[in-house]
PDB file of N, CA and C in Angstrom:
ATOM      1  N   UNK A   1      50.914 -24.009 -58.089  1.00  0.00           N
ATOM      2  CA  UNK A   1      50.606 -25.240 -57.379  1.00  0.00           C
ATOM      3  C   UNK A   1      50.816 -25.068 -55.876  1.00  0.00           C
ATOM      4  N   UNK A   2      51.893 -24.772 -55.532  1.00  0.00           N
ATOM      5  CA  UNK A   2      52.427 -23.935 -53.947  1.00  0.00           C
ATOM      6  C   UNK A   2      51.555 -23.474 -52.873  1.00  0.00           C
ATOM      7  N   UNK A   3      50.316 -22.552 -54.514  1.00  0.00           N
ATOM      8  CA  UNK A   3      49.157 -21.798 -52.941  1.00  0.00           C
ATOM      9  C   UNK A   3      48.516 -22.405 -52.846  1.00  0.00           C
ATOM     10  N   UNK A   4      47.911 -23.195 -54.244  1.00  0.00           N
ATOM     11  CA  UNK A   4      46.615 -24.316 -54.053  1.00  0.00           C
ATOM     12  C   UNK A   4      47.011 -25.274 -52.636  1.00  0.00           C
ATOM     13  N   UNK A   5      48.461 -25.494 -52.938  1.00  0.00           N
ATOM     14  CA  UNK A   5      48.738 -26.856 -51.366  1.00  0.00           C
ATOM     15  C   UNK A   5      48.656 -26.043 -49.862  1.00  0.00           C
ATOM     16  N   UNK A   6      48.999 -25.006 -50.066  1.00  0.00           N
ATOM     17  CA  UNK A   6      49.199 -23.934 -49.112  1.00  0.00           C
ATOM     18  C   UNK A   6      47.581 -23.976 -48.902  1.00  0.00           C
ATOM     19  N   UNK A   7      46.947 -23.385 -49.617  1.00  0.00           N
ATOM     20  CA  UNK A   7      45.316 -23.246 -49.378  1.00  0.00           C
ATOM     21  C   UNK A   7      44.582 -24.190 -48.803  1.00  0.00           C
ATOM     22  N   UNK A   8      44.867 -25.485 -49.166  1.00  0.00           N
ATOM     23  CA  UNK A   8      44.368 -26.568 -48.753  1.00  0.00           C
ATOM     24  C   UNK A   8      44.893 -26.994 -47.515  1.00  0.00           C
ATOM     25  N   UNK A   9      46.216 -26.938 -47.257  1.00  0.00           N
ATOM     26  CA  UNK A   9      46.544 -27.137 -45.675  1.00  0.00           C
ATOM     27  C   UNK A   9      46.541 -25.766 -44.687  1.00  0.00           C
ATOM     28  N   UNK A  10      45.890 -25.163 -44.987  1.00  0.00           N
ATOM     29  CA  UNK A  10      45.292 -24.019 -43.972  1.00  0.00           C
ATOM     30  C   UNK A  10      44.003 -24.362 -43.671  1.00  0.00           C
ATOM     31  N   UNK A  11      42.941 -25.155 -44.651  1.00  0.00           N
ATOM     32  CA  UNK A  11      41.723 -25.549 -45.070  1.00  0.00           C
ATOM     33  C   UNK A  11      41.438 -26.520 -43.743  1.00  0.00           C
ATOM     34  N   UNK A  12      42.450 -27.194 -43.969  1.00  0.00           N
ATOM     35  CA  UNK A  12      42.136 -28.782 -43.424  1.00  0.00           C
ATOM     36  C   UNK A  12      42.915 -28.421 -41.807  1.00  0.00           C
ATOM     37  N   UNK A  13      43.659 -27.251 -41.527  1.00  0.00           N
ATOM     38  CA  UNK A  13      43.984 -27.424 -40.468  1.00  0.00           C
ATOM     39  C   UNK A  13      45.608 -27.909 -40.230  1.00  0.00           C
ATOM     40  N   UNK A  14      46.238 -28.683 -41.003  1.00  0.00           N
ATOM     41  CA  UNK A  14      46.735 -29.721 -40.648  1.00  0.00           C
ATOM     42  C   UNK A  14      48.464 -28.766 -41.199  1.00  0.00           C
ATOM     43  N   UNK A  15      49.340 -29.099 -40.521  1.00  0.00           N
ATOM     44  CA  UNK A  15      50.212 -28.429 -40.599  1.00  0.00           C
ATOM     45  C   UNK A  15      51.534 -30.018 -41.411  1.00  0.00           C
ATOM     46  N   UNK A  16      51.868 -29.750 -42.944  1.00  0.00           N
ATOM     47  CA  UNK A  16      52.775 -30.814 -43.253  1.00  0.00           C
ATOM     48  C   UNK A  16      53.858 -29.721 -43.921  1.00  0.00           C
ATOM     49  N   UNK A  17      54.446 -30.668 -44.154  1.00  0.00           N
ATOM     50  CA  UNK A  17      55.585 -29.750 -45.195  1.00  0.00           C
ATOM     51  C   UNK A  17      55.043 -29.791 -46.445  1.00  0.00           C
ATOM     52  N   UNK A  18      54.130 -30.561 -46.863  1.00  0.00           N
ATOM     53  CA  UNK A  18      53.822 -30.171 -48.540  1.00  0.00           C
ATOM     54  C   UNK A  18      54.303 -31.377 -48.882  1.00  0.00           C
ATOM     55  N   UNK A  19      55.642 -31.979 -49.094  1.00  0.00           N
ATOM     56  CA  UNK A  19      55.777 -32.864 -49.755  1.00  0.00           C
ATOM     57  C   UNK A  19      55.198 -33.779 -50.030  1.00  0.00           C
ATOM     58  N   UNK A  20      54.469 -34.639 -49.418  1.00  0.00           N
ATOM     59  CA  UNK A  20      53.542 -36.182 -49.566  1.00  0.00           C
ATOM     60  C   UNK A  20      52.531 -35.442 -50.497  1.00  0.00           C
ATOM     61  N   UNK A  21      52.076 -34.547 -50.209  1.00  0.00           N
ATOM     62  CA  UNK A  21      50.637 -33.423 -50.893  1.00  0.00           C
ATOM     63  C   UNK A  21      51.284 -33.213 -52.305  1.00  0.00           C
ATOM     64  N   UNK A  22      52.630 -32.381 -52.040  1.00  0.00           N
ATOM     65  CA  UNK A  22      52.760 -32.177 -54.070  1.00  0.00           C
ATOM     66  C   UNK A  22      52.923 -33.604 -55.073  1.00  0.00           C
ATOM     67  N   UNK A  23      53.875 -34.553 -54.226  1.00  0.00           N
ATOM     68  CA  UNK A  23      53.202 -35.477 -54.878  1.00  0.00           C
ATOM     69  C   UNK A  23      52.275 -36.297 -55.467  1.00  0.00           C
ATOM     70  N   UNK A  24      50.943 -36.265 -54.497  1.00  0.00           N
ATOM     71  CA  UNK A  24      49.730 -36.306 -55.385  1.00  0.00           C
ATOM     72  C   UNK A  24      49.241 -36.027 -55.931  1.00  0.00           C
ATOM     73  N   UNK A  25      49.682 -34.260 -56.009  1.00  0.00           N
ATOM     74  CA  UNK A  25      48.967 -33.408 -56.785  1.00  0.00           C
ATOM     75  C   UNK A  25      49.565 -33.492 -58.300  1.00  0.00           C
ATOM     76  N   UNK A  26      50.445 -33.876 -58.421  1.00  0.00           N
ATOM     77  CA  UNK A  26      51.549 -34.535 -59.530  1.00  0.00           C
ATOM     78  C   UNK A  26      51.322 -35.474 -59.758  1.00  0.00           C
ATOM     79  N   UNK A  27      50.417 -36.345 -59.271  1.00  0.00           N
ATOM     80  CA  UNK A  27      49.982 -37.669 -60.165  1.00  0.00           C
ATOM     81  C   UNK A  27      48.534 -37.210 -60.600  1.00  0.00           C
ATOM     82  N   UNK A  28      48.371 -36.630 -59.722  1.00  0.00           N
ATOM     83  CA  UNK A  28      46.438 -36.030 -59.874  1.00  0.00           C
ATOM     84  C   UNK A  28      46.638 -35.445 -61.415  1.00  0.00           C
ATOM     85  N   UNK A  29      47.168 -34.545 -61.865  1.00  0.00           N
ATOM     86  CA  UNK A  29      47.716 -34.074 -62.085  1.00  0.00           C
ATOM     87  C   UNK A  29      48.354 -34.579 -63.858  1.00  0.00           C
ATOM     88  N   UNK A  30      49.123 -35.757 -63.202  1.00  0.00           N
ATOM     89  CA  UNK A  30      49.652 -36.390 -64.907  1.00  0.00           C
ATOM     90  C   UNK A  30      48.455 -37.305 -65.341  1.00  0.00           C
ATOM     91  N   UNK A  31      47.657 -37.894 -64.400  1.00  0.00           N
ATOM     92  CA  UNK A  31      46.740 -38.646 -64.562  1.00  0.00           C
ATOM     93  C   UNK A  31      44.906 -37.566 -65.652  1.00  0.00           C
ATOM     94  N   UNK A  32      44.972 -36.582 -65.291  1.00  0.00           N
ATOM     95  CA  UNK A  32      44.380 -35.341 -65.843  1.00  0.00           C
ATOM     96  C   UNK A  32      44.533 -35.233 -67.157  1.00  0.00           C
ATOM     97  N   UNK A  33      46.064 -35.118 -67.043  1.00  0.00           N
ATOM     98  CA  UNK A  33      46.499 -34.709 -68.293  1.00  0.00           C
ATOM     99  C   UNK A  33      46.658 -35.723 -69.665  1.00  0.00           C
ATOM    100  N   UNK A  34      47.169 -37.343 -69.010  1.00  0.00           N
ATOM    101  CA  UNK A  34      47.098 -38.523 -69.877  1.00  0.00           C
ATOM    102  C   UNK A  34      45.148 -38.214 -70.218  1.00  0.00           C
ATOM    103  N   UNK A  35      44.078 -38.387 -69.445  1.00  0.00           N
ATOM    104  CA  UNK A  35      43.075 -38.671 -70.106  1.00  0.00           C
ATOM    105  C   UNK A  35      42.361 -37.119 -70.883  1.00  0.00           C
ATOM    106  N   UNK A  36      42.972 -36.051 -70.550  1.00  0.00           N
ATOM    107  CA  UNK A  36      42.453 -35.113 -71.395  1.00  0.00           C
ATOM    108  C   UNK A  36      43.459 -35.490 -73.059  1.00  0.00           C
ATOM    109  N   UNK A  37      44.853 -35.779 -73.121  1.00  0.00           N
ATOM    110  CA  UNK A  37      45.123 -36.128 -74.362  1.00  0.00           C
ATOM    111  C   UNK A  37      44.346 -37.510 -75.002  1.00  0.00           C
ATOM    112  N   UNK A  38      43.811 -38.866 -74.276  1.00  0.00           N
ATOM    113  CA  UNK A  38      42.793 -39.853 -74.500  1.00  0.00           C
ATOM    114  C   UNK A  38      41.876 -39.240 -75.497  1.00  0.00           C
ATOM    115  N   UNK A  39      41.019 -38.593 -74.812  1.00  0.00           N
ATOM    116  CA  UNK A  39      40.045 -37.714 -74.770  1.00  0.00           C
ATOM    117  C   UNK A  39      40.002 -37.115 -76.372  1.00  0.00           C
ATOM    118  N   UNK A  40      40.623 -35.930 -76.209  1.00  0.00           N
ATOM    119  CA  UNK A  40      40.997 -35.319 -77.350  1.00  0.00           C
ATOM    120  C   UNK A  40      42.261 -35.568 -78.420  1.00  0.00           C
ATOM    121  N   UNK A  41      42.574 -36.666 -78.435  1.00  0.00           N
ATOM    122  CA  UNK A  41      43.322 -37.214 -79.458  1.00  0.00           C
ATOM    123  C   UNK A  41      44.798 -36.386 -79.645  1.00  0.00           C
ATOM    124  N   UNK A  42      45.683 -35.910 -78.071  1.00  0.00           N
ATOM    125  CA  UNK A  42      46.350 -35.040 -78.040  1.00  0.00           C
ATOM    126  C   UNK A  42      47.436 -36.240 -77.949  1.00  0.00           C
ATOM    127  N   UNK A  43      48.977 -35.877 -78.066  1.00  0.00           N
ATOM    128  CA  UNK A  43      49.978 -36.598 -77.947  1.00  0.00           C
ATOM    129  C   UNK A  43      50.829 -35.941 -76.590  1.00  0.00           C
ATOM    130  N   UNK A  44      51.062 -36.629 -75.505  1.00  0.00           N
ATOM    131  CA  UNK A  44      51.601 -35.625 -74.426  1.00  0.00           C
ATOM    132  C   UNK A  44      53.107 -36.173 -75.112  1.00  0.00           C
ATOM    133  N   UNK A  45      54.126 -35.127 -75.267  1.00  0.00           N
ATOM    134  CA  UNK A  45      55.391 -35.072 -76.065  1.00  0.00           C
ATOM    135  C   UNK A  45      56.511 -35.006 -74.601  1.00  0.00           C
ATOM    136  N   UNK A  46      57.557 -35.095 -75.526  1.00  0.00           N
ATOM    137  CA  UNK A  46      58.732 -35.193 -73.888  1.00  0.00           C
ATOM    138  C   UNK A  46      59.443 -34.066 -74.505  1.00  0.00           C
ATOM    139  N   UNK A  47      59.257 -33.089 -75.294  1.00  0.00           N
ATOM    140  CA  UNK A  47      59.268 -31.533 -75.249  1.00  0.00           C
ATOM    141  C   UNK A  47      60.655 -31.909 -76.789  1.00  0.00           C
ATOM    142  N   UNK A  48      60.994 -32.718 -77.265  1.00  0.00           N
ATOM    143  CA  UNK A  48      61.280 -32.799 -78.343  1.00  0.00           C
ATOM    144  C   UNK A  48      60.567 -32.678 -79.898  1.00  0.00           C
ATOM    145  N   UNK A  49      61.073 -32.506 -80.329  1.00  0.00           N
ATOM    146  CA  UNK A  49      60.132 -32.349 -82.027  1.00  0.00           C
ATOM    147  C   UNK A  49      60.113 -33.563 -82.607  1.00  0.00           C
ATOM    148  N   UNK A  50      58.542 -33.857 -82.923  1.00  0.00           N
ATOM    149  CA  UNK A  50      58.436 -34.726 -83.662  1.00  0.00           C
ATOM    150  C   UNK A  50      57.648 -34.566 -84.649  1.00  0.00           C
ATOM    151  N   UNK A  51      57.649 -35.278 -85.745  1.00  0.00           N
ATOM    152  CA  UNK A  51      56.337 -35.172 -86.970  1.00  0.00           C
ATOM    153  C   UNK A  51      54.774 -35.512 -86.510  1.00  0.00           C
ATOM    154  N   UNK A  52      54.504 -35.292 -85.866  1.00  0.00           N
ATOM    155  CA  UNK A  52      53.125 -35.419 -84.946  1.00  0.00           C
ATOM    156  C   UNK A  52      52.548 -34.428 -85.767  1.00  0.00           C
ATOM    157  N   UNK A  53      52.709 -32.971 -85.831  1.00  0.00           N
ATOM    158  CA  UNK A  53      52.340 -31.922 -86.375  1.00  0.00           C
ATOM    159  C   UNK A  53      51.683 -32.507 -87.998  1.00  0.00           C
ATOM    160  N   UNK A  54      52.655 -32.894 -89.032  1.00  0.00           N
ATOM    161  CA  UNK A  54      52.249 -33.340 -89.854  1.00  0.00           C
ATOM    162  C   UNK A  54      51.102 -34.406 -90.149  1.00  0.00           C
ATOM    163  N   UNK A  55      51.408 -35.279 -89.330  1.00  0.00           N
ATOM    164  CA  UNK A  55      50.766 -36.597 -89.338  1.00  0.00           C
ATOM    165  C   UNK A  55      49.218 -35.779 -88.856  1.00  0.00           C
ATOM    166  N   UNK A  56      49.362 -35.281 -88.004  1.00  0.00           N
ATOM    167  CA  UNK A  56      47.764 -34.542 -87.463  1.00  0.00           C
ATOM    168  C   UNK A  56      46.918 -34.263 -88.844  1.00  0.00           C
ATOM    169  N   UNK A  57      47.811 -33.543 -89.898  1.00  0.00           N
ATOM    170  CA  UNK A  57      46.653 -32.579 -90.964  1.00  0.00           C
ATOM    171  C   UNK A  57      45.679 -33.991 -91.488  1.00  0.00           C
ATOM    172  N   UNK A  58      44.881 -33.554 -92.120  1.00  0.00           N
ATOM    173  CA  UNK A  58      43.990 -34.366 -93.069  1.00  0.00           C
ATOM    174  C   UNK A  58      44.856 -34.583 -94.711  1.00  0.00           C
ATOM    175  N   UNK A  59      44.829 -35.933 -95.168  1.00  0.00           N
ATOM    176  CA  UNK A  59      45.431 -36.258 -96.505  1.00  0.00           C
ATOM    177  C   UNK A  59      44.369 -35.401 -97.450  1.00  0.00           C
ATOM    178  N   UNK A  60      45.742 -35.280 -98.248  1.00  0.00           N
ATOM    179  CA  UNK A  60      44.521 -34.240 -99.486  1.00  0.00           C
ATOM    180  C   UNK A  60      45.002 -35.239-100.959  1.00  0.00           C
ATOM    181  N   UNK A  61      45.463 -35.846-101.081  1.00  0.00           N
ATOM    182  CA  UNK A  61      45.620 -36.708-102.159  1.00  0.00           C
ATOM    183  C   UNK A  61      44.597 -36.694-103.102  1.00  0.00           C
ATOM    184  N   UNK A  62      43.243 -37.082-102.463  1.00  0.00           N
ATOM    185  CA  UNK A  62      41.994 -37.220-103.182  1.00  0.00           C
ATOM    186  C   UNK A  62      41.533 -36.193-103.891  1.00  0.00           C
ATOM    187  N   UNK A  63      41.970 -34.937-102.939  1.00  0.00           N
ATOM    188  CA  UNK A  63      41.691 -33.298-103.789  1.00  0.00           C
ATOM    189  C   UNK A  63      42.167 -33.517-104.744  1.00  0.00           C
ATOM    190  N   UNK A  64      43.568 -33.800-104.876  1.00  0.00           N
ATOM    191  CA  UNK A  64      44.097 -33.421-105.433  1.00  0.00           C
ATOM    192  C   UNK A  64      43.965 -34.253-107.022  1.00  0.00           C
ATOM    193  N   UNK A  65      44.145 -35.585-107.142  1.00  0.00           N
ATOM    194  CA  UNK A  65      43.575 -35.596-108.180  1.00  0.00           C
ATOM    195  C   UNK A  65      42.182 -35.395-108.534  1.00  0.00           C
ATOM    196  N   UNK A  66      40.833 -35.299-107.899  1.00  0.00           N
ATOM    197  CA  UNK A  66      40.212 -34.498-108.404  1.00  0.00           C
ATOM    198  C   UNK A  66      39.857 -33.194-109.390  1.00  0.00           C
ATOM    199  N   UNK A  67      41.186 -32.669-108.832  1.00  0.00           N
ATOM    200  CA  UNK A  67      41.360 -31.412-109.752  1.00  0.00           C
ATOM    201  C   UNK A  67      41.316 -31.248-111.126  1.00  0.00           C
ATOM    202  N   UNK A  68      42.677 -32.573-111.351  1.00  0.00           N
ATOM    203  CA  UNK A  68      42.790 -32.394-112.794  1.00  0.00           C
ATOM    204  C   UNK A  68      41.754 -33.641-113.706  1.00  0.00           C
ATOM    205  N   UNK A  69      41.960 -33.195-114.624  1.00  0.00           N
ATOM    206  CA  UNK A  69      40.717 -34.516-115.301  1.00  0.00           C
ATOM    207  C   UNK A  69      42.022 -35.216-115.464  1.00  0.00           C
ATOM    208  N   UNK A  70      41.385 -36.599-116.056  1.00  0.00           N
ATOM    209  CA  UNK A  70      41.709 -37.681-116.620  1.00  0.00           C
ATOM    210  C   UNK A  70      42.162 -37.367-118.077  1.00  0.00           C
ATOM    211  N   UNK A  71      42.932 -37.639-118.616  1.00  0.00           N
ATOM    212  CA  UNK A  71      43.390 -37.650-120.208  1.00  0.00           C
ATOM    213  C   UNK A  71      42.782 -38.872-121.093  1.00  0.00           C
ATOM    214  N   UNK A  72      42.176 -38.202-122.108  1.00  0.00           N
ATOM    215  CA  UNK A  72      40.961 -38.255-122.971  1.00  0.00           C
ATOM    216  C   UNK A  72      41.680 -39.783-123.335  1.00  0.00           C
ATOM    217  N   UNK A  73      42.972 -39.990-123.744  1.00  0.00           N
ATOM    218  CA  UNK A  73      43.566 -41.337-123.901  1.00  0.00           C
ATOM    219  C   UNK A  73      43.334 -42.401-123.056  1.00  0.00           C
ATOM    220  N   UNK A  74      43.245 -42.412-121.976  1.00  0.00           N
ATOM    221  CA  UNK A  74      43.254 -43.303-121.262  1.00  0.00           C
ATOM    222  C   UNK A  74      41.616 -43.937-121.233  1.00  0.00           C
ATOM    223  N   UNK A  75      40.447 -43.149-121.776  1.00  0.00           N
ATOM    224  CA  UNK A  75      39.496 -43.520-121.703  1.00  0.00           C
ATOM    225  C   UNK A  75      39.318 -43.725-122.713  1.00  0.00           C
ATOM    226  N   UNK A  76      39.856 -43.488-123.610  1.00  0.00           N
ATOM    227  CA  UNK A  76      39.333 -44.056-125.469  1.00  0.00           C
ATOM    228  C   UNK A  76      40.546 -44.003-126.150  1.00  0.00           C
ATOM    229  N   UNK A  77      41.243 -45.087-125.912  1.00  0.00           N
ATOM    230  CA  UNK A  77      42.063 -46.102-126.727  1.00  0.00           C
ATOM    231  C   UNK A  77      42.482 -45.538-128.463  1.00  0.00           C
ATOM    232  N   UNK A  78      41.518 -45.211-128.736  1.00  0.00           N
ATOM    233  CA  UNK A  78      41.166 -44.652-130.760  1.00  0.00           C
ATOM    234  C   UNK A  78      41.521 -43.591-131.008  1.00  0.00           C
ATOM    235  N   UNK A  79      41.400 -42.279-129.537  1.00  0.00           N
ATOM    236  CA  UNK A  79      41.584 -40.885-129.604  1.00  0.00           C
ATOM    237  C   UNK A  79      42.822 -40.681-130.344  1.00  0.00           C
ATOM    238  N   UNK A  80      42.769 -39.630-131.029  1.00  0.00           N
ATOM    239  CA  UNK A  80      44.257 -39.467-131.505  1.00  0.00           C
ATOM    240  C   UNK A  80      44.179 -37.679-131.068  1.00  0.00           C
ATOM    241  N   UNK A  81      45.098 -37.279-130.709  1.00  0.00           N
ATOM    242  CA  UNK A  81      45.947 -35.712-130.028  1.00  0.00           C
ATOM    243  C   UNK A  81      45.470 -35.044-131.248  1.00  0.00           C
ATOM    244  N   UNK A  82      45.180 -33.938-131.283  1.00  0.00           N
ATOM    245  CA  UNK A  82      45.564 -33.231-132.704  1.00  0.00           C
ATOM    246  C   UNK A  82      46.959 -32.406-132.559  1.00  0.00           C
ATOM    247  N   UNK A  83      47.173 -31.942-131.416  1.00  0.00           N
ATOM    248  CA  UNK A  83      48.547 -31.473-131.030  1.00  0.00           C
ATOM    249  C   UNK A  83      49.604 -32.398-131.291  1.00  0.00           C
ATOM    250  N   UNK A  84      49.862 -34.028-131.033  1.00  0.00           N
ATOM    251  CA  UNK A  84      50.857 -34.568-130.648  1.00  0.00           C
ATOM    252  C   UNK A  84      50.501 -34.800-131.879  1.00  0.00           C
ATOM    253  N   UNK A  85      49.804 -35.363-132.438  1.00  0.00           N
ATOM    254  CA  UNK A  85      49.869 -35.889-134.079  1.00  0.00           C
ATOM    255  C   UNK A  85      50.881 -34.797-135.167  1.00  0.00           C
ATOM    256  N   UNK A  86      50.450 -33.244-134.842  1.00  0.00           N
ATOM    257  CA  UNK A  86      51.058 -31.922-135.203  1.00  0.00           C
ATOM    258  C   UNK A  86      52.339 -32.336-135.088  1.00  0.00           C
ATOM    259  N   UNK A  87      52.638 -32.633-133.728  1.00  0.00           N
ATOM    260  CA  UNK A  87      54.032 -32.180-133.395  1.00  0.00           C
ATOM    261  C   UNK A  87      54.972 -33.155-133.916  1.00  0.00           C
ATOM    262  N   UNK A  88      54.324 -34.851-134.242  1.00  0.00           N
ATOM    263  CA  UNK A  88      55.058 -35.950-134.293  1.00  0.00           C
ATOM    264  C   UNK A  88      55.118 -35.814-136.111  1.00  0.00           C
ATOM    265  N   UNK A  89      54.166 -35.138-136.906  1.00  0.00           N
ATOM    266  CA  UNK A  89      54.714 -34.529-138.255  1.00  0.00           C
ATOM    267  C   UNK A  89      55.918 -33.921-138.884  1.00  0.00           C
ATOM    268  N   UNK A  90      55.912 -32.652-137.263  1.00  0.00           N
ATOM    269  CA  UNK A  90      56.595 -31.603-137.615  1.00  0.00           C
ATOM    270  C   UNK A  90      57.790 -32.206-137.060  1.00  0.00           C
ATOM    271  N   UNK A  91      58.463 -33.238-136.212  1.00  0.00           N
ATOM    272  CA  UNK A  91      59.431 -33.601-135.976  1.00  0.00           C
ATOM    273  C   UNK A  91      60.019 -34.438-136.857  1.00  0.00           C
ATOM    274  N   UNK A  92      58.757 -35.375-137.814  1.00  0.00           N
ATOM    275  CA  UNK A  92      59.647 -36.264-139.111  1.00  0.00           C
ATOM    276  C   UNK A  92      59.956 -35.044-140.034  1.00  0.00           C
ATOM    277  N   UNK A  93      59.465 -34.404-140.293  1.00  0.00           N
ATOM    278  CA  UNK A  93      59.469 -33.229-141.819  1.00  0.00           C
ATOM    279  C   UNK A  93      61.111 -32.615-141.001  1.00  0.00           C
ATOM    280  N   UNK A  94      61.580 -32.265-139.882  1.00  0.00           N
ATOM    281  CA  UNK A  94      62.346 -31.659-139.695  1.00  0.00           C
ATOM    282  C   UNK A  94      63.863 -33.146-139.884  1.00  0.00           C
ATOM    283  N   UNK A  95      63.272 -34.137-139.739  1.00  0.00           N
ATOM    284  CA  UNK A  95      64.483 -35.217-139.322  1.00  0.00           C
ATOM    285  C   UNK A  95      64.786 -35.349-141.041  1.00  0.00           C
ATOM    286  N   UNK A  96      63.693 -35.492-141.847  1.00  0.00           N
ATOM    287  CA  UNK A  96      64.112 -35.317-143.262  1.00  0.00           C
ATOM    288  C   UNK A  96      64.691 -34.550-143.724  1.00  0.00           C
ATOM    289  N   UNK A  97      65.098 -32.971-143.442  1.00  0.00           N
ATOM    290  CA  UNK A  97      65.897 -32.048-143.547  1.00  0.00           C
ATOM    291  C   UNK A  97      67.512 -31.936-142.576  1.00  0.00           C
ATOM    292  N   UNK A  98      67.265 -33.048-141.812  1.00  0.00           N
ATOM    293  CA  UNK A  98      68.721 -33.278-141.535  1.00  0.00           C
ATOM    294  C   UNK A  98      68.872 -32.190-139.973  1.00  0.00           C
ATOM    295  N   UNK A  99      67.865 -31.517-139.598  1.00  0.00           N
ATOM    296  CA  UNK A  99      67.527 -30.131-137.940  1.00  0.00           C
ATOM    297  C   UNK A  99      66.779 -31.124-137.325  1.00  0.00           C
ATOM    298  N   UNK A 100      66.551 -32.475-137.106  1.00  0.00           N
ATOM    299  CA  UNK A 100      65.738 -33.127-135.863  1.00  0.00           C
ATOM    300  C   UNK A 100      67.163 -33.263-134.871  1.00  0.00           C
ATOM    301  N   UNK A 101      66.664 -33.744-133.775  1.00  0.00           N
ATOM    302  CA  UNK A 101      67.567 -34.010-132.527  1.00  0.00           C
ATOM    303  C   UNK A 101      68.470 -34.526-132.107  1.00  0.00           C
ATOM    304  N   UNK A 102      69.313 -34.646-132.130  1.00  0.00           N
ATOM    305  CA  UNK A 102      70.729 -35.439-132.788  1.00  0.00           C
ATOM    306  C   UNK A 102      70.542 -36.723-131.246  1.00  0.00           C
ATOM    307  N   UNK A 103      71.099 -38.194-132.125  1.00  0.00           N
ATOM    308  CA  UNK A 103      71.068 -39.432-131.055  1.00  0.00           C
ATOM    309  C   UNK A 103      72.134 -38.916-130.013  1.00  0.00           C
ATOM    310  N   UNK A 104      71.378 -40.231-129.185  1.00  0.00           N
ATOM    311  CA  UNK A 104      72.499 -39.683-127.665  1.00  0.00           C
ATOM    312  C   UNK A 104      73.660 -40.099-127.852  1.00  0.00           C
ATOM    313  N   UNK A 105      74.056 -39.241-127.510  1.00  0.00           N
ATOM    314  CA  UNK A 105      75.548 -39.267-127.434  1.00  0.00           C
ATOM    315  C   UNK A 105      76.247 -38.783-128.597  1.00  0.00           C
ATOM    316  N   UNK A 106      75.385 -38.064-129.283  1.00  0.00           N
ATOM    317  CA  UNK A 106      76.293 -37.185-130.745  1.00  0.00           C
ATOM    318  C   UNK A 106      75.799 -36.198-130.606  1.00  0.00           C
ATOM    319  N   UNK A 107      75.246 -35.141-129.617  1.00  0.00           N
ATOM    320  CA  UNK A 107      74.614 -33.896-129.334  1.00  0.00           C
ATOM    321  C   UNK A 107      75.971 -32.838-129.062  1.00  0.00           C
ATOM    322  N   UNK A 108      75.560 -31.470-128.682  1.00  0.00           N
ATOM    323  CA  UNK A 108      76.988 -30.438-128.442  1.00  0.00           C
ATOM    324  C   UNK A 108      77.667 -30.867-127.476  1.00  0.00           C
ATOM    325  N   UNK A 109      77.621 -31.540-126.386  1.00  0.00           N
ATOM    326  CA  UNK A 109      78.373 -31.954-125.380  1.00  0.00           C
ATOM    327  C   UNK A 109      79.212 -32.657-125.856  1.00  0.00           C
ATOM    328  N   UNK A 110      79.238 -33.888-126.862  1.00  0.00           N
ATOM    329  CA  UNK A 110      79.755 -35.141-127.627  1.00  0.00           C
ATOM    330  C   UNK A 110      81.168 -34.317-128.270  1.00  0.00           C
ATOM    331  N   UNK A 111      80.290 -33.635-129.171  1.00  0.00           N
ATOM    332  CA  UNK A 111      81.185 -32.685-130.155  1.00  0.00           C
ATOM    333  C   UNK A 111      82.580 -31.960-129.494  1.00  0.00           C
ATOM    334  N   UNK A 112      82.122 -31.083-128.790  1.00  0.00           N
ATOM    335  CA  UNK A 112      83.296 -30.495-128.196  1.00  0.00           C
ATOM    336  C   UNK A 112      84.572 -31.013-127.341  1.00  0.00           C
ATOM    337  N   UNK A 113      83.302 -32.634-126.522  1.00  0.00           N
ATOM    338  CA  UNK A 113      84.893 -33.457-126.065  1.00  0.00           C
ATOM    339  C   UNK A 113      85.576 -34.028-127.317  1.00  0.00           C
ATOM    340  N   UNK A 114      84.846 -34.534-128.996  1.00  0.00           N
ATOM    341  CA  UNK A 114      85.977 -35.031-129.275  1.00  0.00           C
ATOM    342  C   UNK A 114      87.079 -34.313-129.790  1.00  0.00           C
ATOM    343  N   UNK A 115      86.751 -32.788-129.925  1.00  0.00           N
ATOM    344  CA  UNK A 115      87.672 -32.097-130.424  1.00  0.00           C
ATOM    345  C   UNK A 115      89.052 -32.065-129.801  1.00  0.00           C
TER     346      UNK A 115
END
């Protein structure tokens, strides 16, 4: 900034100390810089960290469920799993043999405090 003021008061002739000059050139200057961030949707920061960075990306939410389908249940009410139907068999056939999942609070944790 120094030679540009330097350059310019050799230019013009005019012999100052600079000061009144860097000051304008410092508003010239912040005034530049506020409408180039306008402009381009920039945030001028006071050199601290903020979530600006984040907030900038694009939401992907929409990708994202895109991705996965929809579950066949939620669109037809009647569907029945052939897996969960499997599994909700194989969990009574096991509770009838006395090996299903013991209620809360009578599992191995239960056991060993009341000993």
């Amino acid at each position: 900034m120094q030679s540009l003021e330097l350059r310019k008061g050799l230019q013009s002739g005019a012999r100052t100390t600079g000061h009144v000059r860097s000051q304008e050139d410092e508003a010239m200057l912040r005034g530049v810089l506020e409408a180039r961030a306008r402009i381009f949707g920039h945030v001028i920061g006071n050199g601290q960290r903020s979530g600006h960075k984040v907030l900038r990306k694009k939401l992907i939410g929409e990708k994202l469920l895109g991705w996965y389908e929809t579950p066949i249940q939620k669109l037809d009410p009647m569907y029945e799993d052939p897996k969960e139907k499997r599994r909700l068999l194989k969990l009574e056939r096991l509770k009838r043999r006395g090996k299903g999942p013991p209620k809360k609070g009578h599992g191995k944790r239960a056991a060993k405090r009341a000993k």
